[in-house]
Every structure is written in C-alpha cells, then in structure tokens.
C-alpha atoms as a PDB file:
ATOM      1  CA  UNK A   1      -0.271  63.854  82.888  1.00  0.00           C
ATOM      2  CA  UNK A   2       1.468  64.619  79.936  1.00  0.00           C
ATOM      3  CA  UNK A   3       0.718  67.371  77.603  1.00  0.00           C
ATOM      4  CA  UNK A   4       1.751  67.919  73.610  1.00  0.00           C
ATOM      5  CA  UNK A   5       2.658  70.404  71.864  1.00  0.00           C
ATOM      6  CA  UNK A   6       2.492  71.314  68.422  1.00  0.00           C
ATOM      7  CA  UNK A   7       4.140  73.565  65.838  1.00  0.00           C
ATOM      8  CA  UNK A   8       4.237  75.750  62.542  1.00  0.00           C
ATOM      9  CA  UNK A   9       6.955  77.982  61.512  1.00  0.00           C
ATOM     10  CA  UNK A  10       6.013  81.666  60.746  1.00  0.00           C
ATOM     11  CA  UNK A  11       8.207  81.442  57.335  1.00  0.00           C
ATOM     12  CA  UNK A  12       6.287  78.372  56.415  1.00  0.00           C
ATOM     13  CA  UNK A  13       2.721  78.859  58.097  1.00  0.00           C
ATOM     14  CA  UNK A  14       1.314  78.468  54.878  1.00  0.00           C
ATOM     15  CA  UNK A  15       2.743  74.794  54.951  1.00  0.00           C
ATOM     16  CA  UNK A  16       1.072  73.880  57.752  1.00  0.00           C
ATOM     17  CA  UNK A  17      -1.924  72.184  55.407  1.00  0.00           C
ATOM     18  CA  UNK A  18      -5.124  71.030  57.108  1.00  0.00           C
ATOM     19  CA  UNK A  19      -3.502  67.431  56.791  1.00  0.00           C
ATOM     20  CA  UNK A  20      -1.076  68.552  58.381  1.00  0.00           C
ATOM     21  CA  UNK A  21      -3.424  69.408  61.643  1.00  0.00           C
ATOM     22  CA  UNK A  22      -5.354  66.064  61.226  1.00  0.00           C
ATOM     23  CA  UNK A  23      -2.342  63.701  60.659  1.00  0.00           C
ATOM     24  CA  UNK A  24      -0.783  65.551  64.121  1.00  0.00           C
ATOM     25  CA  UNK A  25      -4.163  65.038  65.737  1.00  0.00           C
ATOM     26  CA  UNK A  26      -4.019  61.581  65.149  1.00  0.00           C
ATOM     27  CA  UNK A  27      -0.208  61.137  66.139  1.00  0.00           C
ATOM     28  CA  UNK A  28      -1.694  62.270  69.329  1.00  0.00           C
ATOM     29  CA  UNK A  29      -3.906  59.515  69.413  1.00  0.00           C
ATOM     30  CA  UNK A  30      -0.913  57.026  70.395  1.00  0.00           C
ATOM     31  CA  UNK A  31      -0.027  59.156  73.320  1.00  0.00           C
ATOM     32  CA  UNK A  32      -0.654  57.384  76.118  1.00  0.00           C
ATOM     33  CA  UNK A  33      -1.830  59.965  78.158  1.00  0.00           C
ATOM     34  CA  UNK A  34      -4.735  61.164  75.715  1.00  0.00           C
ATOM     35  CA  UNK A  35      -6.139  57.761  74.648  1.00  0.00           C
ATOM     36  CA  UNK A  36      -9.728  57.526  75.960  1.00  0.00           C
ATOM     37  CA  UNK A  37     -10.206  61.709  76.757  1.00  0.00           C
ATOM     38  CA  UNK A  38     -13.102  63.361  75.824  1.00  0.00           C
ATOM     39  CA  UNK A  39     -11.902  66.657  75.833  1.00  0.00           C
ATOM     40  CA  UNK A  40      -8.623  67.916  74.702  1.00  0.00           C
ATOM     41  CA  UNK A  41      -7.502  71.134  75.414  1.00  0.00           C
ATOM     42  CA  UNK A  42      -4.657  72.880  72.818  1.00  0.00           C
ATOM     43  CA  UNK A  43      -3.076  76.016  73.161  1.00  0.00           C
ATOM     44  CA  UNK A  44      -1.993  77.287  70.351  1.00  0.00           C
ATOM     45  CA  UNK A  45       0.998  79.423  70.652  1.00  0.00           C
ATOM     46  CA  UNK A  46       2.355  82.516  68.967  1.00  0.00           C
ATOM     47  CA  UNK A  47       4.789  85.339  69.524  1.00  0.00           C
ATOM     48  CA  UNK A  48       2.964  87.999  71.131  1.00  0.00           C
ATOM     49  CA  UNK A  49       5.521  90.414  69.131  1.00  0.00           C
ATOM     50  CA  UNK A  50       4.795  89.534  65.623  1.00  0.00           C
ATOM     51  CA  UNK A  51       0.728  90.593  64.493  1.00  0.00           C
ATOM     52  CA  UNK A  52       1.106  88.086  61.726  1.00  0.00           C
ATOM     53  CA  UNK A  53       2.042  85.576  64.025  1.00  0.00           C
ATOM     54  CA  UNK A  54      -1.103  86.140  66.138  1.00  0.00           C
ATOM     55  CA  UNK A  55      -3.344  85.813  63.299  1.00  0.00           C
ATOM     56  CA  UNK A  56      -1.643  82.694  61.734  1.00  0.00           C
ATOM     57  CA  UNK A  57      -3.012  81.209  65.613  1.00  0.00           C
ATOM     58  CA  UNK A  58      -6.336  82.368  65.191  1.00  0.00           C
ATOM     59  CA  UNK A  59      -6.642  80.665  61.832  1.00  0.00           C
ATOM     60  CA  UNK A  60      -4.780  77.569  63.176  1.00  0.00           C
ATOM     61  CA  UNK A  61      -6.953  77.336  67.124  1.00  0.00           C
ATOM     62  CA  UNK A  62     -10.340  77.763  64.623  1.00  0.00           C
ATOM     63  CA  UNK A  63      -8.810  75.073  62.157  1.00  0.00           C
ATOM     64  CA  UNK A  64      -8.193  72.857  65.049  1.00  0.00           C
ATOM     65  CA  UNK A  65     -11.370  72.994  67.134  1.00  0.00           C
ATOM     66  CA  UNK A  66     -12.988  71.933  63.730  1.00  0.00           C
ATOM     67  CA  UNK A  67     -11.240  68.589  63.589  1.00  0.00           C
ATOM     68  CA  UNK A  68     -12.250  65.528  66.125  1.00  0.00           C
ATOM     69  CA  UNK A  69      -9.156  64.394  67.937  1.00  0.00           C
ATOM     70  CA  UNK A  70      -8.303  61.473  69.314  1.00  0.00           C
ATOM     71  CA  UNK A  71     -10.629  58.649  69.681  1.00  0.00           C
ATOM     72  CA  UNK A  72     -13.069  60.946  68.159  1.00  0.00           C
ATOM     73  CA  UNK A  73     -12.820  63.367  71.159  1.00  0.00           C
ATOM     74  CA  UNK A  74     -13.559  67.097  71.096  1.00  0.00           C
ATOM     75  CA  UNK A  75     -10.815  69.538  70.349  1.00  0.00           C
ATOM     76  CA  UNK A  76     -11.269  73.019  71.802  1.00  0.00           C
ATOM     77  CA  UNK A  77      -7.998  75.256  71.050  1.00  0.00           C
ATOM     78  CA  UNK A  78      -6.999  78.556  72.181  1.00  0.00           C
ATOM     79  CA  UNK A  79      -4.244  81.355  71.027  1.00  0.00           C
ATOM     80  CA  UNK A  80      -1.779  82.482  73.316  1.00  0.00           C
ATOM     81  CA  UNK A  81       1.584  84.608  73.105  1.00  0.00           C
ATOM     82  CA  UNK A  82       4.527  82.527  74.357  1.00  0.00           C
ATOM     83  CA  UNK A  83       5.224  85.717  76.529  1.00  0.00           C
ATOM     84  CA  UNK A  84       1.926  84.814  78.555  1.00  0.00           C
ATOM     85  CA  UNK A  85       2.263  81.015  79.037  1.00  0.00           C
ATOM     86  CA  UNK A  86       2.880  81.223  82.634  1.00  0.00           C
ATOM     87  CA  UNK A  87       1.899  77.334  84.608  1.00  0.00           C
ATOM     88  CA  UNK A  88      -0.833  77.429  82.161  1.00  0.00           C
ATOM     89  CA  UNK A  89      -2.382  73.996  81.491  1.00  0.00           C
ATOM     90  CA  UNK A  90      -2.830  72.459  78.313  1.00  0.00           C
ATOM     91  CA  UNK A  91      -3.148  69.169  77.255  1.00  0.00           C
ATOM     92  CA  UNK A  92      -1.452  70.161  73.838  1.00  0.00           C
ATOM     93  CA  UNK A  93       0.071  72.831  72.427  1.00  0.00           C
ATOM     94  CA  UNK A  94       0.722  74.415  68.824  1.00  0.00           C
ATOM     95  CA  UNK A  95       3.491  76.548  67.843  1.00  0.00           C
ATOM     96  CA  UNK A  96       3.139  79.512  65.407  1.00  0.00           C
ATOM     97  CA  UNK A  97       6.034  81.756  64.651  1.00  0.00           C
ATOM     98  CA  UNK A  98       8.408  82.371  67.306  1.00  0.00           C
ATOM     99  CA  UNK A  99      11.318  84.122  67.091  1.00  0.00           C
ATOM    100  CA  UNK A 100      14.743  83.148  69.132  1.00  0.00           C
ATOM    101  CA  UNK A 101      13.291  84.423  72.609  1.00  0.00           C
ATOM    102  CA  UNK A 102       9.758  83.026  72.689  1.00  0.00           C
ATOM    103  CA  UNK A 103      11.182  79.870  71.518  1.00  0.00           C
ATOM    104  CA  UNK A 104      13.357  79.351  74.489  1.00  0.00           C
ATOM    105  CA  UNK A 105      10.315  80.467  76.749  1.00  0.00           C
ATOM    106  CA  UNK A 106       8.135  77.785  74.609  1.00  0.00           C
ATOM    107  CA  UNK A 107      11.127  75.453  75.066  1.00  0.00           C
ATOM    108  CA  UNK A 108      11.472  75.472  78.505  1.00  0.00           C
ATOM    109  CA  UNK A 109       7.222  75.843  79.481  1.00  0.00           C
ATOM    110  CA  UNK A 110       7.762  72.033  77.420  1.00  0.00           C
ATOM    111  CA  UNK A 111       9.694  70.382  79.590  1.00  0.00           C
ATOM    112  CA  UNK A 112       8.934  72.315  82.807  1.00  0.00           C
ATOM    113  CA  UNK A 113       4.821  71.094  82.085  1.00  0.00           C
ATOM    114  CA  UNK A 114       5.813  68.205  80.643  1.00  0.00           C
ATOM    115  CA  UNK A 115       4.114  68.639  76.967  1.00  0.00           C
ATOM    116  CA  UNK A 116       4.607  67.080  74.367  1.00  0.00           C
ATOM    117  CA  UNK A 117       5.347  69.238  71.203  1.00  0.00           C
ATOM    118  CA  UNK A 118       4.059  68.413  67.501  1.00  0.00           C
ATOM    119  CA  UNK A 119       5.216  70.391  64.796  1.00  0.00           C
ATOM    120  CA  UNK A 120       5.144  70.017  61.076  1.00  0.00           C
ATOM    121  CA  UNK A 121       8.554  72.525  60.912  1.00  0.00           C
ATOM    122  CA  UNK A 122      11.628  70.708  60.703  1.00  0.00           C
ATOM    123  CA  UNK A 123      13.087  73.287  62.475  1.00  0.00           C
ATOM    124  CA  UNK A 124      11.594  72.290  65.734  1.00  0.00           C
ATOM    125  CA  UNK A 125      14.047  69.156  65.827  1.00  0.00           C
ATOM    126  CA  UNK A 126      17.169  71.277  65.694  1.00  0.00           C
ATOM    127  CA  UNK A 127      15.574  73.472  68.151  1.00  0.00           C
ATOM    128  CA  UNK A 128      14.433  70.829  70.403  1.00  0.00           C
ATOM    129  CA  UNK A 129      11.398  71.632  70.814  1.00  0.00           C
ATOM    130  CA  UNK A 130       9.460  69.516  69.557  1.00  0.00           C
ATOM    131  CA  UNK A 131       8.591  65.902  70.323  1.00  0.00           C
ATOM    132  CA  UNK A 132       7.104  64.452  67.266  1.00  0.00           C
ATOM    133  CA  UNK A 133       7.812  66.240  63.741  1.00  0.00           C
ATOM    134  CA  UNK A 134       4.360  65.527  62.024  1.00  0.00           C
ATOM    135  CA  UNK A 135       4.280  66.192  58.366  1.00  0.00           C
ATOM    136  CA  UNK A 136       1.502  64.744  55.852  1.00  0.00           C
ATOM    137  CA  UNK A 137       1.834  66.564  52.364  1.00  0.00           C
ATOM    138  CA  UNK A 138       2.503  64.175  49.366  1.00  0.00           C
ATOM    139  CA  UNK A 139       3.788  61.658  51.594  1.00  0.00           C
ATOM    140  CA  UNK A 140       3.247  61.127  55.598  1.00  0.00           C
ATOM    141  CA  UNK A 141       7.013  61.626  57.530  1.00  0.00           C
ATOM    142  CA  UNK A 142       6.764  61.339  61.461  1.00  0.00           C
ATOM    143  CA  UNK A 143      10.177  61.633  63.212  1.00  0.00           C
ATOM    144  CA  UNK A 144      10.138  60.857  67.308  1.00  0.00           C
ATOM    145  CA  UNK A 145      12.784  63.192  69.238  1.00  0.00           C
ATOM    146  CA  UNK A 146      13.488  59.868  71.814  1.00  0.00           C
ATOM    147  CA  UNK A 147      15.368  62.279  74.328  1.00  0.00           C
ATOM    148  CA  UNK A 148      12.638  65.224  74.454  1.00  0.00           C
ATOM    149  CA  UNK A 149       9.946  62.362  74.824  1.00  0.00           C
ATOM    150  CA  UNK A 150      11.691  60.715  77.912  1.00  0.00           C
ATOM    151  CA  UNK A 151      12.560  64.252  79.276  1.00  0.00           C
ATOM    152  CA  UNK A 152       8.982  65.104  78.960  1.00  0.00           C
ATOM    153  CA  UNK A 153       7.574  61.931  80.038  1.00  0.00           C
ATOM    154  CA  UNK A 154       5.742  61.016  77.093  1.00  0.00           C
ATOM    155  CA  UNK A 155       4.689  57.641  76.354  1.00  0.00           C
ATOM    156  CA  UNK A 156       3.660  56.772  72.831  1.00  0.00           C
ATOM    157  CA  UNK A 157       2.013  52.884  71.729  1.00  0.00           C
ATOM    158  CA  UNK A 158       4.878  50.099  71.217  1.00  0.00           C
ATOM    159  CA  UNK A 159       3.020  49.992  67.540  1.00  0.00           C
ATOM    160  CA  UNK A 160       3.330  53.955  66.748  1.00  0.00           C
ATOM    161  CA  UNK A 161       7.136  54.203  68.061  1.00  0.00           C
ATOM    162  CA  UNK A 162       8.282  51.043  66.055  1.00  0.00           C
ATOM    163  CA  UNK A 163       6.563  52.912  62.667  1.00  0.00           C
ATOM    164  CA  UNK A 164       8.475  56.648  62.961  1.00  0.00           C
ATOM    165  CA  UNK A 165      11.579  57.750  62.516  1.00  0.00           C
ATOM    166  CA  UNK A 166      13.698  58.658  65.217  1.00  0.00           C
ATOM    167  CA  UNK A 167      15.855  61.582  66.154  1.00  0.00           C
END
C-alpha cells in the first residue's frame, strides 16, 4: 500500500489556506491506493525542535480531521515530530516546518514507507520530498514529481496525471 504525504513550510504556514487542505485531500482522491477507503489515517509532521512548528500541526491535524477525504471517507490526523517517525504507519502524511535535518529524516521515512507526499510549499519539489505540490489560492496549480511517484510506488488515475503539471 502506498501512503501520502503532505506539506507546509514553517515560513509560509500561514499559506497553507483551508483550500489548500481540501484541494490536497481531493488530489488524494486519484491515488490509487486510497480510492474506496473508509478511513484515512494522516500524520501530520513537524520538527520536534521548533514549538511553533508543533503548534502549526496541531492547528493543521484538527483542520484536517474536519474535512471528509476521499470518496467522502473519514480523515483522522495526528501530530508527530519527524524525530519520532520510526516504521510508523500512515496512510498520509503532512509536513509542517522542518528544518535541514528533519527533512532528510522526513525524506527518507517517504520513500523507505513508500508515502506519498503533498505539500502546498514549492520548496518540497527542490527538496524532493514531495510527490504532488498541491496549491489552491486564486488559482488551483498541481505539479506531479514523476520520479518520487515511481520511487514511491504511487499510482495516480490516467485522467488526474494527464491534467497536472509535471516535474
């Protein structure tokens, strides 16, 4: 199975609108391996260092688990410090503020669980961690990181892939 991940910046947390969540919810929704799922799990990670980066997950995991994701299943998300991901499970993930050494951690828990990230920082694509940029503020912009997905397994709808941009 194939997880996802998703991500804010800490320098632009306040960018990451509600739209922002949905629209990234609902790229999820042409992920192969969540179409039909009840239940989705997210974690929602941050860099156990940084108090403001902690809090910015709180707000985020409790914006989340208000939304219905895919299909109109439930969304139940969780904080966690990128220092503490371990072989946790999730079948997405969100990224708060990370710093250099919690993003490598994050980077390599992504293709070691084979998650797929979401992020609505552009930095993520430089970083390569993330799979899909999501961004929905006075226009929608989705941009697919083709090599990430394949390394990570993902498999997005013919439909969704021929729409985005591509990395």
């Amino acid at each position: 199975m194939v997880g996802c991940l998703l991500s804010v910046s800490a320098g632009h947390a306040a960018d990451a609108t509600p739209a922002d969540l949905e629209a990234s919810l609902r790229a999820l929704g042409f992920l192969s391996s969540l179409q039909n799922r009840s239940a989705i799990l997210i974690g929602v990670i941050y860099n156990g260092s940084d108090p403001a980066s902690r809090a910015q997950a709180a707000r985020a995991a409790a914006d989340l688990s208000h939304l219905a994701g895919p299909g109109s299943s439930t969304v139940t998300a969780i904080p966690v410090a990128a220092q503490d991901l371990g072989a946790q499970k999730f079948d997405a993930v969100y990224l708060m503020s990370l710093g250099p050494e919690a993003g490598r951690v994050t980077a390599d828990y992504v293709r070691h669980q084979s998650v797929v990230s979401v992020s609505s920082d552009a930095q993520c694509l430089d970083a390569q961690t993330c799979v899909l940029l999501v961004q929905a503020r006075t226009n929608m912009s989705v941009v697919l990181d083709t090599a990430l997905a394949k390394q990570v397994g993902a498999k997005f709808s013919t439909v969704f892939t021929m729409l985005v941009k591509r990395k």
